[in-house]
Protein backbone atom coordinates (compact mmCIF):
# COMPACT_ATOMS: atom_id res chain seq x y z
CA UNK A 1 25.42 64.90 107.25
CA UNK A 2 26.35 67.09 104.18
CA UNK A 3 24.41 67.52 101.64
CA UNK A 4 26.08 65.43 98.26
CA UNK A 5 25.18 67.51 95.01
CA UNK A 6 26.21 67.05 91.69
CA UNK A 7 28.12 69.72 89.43
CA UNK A 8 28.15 68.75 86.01
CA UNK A 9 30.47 70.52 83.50
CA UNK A 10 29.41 71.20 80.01
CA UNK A 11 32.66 73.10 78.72
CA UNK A 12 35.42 70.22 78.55
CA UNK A 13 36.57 68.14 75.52
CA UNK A 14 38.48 65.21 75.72
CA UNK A 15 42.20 64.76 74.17
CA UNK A 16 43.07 61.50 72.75
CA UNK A 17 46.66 61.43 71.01
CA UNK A 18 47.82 57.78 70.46
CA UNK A 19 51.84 57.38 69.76
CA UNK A 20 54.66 54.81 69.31
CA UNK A 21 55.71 53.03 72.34
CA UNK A 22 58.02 55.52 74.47
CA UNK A 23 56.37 59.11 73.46
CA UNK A 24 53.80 59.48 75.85
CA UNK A 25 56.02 60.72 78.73
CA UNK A 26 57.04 63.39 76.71
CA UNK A 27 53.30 64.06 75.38
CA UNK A 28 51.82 64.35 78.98
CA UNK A 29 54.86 66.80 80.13
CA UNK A 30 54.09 69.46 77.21
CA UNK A 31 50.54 69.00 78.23
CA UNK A 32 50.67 69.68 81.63
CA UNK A 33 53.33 72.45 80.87
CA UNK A 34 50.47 74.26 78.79
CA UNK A 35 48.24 73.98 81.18
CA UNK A 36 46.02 69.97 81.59
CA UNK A 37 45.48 68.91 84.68
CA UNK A 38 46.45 65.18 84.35
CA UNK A 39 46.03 62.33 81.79
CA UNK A 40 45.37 58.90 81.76
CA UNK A 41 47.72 56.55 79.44
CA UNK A 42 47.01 53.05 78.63
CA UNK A 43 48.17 50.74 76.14
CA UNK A 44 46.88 49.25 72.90
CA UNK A 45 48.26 47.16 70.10
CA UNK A 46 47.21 48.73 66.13
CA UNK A 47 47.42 47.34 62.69
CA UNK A 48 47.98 49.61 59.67
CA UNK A 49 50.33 50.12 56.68
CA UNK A 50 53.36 48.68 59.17
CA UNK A 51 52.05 45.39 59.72
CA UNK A 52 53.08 44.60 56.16
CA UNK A 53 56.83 45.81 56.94
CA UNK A 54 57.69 42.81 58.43
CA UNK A 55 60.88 40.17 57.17
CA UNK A 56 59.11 37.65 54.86
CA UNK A 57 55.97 39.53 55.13
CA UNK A 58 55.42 38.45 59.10
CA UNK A 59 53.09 41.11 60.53
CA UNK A 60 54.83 43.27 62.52
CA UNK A 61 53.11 44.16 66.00
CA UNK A 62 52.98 47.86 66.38
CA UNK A 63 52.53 48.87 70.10
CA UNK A 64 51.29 52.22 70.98
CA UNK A 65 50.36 54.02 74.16
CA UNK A 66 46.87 56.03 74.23
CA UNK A 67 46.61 59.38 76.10
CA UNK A 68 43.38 60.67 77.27
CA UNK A 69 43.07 64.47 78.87
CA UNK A 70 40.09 66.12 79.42
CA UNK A 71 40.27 69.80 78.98
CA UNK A 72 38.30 72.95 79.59
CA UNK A 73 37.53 73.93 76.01
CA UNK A 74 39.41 77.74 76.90
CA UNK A 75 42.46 75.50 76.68
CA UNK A 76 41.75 72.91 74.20
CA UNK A 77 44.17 74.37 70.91
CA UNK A 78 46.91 75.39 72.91
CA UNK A 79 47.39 71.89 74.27
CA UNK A 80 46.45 70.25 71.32
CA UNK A 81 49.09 72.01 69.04
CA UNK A 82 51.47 70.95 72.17
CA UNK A 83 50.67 67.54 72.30
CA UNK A 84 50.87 67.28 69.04
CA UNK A 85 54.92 69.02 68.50
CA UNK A 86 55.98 66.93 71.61
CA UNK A 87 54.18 63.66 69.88
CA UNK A 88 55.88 63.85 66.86
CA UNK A 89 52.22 63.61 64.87
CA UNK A 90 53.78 65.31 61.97
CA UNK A 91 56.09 62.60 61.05
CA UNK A 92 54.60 59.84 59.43
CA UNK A 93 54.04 56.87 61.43
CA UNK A 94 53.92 58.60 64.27
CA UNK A 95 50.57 58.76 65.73
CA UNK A 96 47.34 60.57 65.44
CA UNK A 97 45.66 62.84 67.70
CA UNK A 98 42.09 64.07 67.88
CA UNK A 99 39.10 65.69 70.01
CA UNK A 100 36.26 64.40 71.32
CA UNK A 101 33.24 67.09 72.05
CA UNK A 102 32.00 65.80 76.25
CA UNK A 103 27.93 66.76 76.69
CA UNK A 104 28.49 66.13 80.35
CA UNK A 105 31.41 66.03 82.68
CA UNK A 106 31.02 65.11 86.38
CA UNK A 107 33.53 65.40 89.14
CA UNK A 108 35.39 66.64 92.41
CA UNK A 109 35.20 70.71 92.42
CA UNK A 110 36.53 72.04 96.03
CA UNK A 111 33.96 74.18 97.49
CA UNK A 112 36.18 77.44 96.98
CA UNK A 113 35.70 77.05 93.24
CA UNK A 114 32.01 76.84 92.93
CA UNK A 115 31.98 79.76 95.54
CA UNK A 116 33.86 81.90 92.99
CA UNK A 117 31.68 80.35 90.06
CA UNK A 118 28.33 81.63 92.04
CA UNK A 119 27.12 77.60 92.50
């Protein structure tokens, strides 16, 4: 039986860029263009200065879709500044997008990989 080890990662950070309903196609293709890997997107529901937009001041439900990406930190501006043109961040209303520093990242490396990395 082979031996299971663990290889933990201490160089990644993880993307989070949350947009209006619709963008986050878009947002994942400039990010893998510039390099991620792959991204998770889920939805969420938010409150903010829209909610009192509404007809008759009814709250308006603002639905947004979250992307997470967890990137090697060589990589982290370029895709950022990606995500964030494709997203539309600039615009007000848009969406917001920000970094999260990872202490420790475990997962699947093929052995060829932690050959070349000495492991």
């Amino acid at each position: 039986m082979k031996q299971r080890e663990l290889v933990v990662m201490t160089d990644a950070s993880l993307i989070t860029c949350v947009v209006q309903r619709g963008k986050a196609d878009d947002v994942v293709k400039a990010a893998r263009g510039a390099g991620a890997q792959g991204a998770t997107i889920h939805y969420g529901r938010g409150t903010g200065v829209r909610e009192r937009l509404g007809i008759l001041g009814l709250t308006v439900e603002a639905e947004k879709e979250v992307i997470n990406i967890v990137v090697a930190n060589d990589q982290l501006d370029h895709i950022f500044e990606k995500m964030y043109l494709a997203g539309e961040i600039d615009t007000p209303g848009m969406g917001v997008i920000y970094v999260t520093a990872l202490e420790k990242l475990a997962t699947f490396v093929p052995e060829e990989i932690l050959q070349k990395l000495g492991k």
